[in-house]
PDB file of N, CA and C in Angstrom:
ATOM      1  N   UNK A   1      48.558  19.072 -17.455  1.00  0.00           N
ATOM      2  CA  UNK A   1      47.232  18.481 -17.368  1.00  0.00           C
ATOM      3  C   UNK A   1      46.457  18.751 -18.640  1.00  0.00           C
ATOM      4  N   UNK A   2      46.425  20.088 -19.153  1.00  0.00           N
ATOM      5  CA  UNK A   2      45.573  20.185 -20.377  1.00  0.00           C
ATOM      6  C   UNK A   2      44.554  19.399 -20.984  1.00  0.00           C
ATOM      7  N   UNK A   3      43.643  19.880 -19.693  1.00  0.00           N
ATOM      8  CA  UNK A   3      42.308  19.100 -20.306  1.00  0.00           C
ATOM      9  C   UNK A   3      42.178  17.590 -19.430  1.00  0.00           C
ATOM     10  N   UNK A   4      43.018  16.852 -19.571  1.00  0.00           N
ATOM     11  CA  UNK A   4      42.671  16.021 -18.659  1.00  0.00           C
ATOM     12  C   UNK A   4      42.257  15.897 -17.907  1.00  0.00           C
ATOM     13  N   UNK A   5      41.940  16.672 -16.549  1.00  0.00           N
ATOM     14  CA  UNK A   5      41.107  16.347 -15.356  1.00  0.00           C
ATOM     15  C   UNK A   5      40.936  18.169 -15.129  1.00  0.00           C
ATOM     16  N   UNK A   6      39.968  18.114 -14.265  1.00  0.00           N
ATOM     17  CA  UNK A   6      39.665  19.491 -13.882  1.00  0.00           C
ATOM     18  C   UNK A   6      39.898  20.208 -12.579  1.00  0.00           C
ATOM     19  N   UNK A   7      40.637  19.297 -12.403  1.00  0.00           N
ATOM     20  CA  UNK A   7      42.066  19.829 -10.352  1.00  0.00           C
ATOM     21  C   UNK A   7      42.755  19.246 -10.675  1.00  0.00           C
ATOM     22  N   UNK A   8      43.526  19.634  -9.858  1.00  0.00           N
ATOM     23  CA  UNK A   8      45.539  19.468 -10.175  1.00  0.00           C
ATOM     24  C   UNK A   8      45.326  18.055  -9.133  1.00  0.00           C
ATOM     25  N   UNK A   9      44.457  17.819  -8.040  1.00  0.00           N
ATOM     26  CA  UNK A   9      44.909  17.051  -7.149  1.00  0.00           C
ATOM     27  C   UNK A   9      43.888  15.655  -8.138  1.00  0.00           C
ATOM     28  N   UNK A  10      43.035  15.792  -9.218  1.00  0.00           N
ATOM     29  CA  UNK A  10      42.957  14.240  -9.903  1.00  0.00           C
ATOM     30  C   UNK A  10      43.902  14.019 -10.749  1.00  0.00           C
ATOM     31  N   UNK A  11      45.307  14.173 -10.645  1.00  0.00           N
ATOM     32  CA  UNK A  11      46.500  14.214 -11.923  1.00  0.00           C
ATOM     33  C   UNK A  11      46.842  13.289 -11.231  1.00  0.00           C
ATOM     34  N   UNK A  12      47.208  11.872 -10.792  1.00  0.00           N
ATOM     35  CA  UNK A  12      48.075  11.093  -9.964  1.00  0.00           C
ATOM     36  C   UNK A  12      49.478  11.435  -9.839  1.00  0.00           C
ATOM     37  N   UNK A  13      49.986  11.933 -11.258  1.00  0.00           N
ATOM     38  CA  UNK A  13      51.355  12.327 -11.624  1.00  0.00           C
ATOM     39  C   UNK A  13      51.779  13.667 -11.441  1.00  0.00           C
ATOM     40  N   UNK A  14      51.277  14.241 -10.886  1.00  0.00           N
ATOM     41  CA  UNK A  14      51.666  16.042 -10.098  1.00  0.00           C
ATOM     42  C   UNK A  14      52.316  15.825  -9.178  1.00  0.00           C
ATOM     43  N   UNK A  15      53.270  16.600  -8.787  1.00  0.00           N
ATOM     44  CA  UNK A  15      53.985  16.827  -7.471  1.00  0.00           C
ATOM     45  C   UNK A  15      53.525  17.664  -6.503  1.00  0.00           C
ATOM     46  N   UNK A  16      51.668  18.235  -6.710  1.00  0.00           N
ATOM     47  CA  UNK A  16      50.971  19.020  -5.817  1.00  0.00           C
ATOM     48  C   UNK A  16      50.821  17.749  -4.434  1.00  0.00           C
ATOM     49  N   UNK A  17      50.749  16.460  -4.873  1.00  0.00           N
ATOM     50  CA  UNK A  17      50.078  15.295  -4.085  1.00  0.00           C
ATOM     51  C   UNK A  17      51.386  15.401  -2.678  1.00  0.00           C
ATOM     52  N   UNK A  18      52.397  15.597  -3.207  1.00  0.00           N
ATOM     53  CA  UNK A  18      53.713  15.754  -2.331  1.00  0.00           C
ATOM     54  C   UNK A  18      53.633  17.023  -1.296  1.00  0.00           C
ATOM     55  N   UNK A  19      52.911  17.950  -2.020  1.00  0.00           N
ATOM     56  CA  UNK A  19      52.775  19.247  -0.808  1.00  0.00           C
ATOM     57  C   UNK A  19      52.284  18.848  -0.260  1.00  0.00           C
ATOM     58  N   UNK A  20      50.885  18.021  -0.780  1.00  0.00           N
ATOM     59  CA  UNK A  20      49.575  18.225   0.366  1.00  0.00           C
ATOM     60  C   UNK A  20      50.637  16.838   1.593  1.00  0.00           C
ATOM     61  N   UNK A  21      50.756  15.963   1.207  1.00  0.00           N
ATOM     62  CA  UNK A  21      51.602  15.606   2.205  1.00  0.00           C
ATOM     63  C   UNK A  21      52.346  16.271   3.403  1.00  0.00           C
ATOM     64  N   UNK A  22      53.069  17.143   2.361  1.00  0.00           N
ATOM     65  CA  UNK A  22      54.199  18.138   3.416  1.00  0.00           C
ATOM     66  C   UNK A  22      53.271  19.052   4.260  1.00  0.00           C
ATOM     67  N   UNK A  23      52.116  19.375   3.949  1.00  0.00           N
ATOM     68  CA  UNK A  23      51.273  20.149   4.362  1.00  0.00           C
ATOM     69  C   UNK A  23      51.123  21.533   3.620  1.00  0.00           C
ATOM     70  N   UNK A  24      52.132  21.799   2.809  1.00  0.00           N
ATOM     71  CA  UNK A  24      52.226  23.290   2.516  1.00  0.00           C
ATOM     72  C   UNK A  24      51.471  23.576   1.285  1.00  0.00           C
ATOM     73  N   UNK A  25      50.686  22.762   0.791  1.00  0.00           N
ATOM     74  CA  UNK A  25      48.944  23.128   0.320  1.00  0.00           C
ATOM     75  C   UNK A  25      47.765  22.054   0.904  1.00  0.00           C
ATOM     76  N   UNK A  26      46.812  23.313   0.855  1.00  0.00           N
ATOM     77  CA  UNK A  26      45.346  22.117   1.114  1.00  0.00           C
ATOM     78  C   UNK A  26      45.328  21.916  -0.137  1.00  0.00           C
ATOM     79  N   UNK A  27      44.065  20.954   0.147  1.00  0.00           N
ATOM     80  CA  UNK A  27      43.748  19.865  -0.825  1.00  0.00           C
ATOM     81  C   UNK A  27      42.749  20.820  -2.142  1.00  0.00           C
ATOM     82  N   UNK A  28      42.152  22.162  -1.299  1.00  0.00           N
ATOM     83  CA  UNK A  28      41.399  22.995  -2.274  1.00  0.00           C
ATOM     84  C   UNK A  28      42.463  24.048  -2.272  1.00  0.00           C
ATOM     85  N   UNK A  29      43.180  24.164  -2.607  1.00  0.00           N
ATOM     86  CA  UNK A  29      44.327  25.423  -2.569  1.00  0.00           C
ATOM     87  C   UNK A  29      43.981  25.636  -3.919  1.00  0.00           C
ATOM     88  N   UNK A  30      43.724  24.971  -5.378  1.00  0.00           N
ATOM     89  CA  UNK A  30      43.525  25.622  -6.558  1.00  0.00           C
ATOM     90  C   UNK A  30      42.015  26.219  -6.199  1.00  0.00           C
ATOM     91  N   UNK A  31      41.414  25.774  -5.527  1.00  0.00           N
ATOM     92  CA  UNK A  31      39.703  26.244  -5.447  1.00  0.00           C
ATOM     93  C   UNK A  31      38.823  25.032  -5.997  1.00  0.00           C
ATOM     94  N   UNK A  32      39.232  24.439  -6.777  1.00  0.00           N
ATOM     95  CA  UNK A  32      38.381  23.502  -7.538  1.00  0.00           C
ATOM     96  C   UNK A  32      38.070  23.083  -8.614  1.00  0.00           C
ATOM     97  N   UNK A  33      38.460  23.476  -9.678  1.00  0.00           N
ATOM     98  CA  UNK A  33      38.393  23.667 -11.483  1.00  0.00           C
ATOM     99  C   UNK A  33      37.815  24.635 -11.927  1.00  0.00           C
ATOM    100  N   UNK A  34      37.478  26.091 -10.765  1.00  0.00           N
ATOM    101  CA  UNK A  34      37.067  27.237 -11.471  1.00  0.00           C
ATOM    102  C   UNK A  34      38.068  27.604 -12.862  1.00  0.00           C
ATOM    103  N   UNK A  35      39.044  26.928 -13.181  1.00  0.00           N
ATOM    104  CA  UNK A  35      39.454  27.486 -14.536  1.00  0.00           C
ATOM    105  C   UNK A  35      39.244  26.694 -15.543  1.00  0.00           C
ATOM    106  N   UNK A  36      37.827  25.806 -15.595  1.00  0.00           N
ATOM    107  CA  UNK A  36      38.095  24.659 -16.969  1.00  0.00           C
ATOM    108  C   UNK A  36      37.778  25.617 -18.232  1.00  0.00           C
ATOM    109  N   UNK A  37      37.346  26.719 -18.139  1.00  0.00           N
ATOM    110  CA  UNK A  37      37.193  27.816 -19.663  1.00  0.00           C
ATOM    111  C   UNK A  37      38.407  28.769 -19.911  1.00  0.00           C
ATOM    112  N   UNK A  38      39.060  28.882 -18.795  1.00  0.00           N
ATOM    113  CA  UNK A  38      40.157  29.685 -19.307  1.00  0.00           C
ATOM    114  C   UNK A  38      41.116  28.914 -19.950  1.00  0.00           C
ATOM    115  N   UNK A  39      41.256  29.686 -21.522  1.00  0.00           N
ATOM    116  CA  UNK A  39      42.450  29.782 -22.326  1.00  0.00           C
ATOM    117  C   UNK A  39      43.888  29.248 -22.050  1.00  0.00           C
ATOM    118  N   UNK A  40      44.193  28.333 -22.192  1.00  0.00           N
ATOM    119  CA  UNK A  40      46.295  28.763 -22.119  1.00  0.00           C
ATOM    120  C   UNK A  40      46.626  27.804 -22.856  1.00  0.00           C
ATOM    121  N   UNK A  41      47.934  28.247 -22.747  1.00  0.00           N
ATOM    122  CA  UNK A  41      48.439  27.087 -23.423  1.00  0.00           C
ATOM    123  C   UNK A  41      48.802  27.034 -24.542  1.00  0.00           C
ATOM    124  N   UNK A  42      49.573  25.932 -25.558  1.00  0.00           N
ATOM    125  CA  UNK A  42      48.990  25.869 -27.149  1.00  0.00           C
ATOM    126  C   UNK A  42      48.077  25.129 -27.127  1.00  0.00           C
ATOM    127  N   UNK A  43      47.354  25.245 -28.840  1.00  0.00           N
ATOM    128  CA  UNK A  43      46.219  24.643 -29.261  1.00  0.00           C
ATOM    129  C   UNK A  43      46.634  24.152 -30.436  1.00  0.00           C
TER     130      UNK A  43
END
């Protein structure tokens, strides 16, 4: 994602969309984009 959206569940192209299906995450299982300031990654 890097930067692109700020939850895993606005990525259309994640395979998180497939859990929440299966059930074995909610839809807030990351929390919400509490990490758009943290660091990772390269730059």
């Amino acid at each position: 994602m890097h930067g692109w959206v700020k939850a895993v569940i606005d990525w259309p192209y994640s395979s998180f969309h497939r859990y929440l299906q299966n059930e074995i995450y909610t839809a807030d299982w990351t929390g919400g984009g509490e990490f758009e300031d943290l660091e990772m990654g390269e730059r």
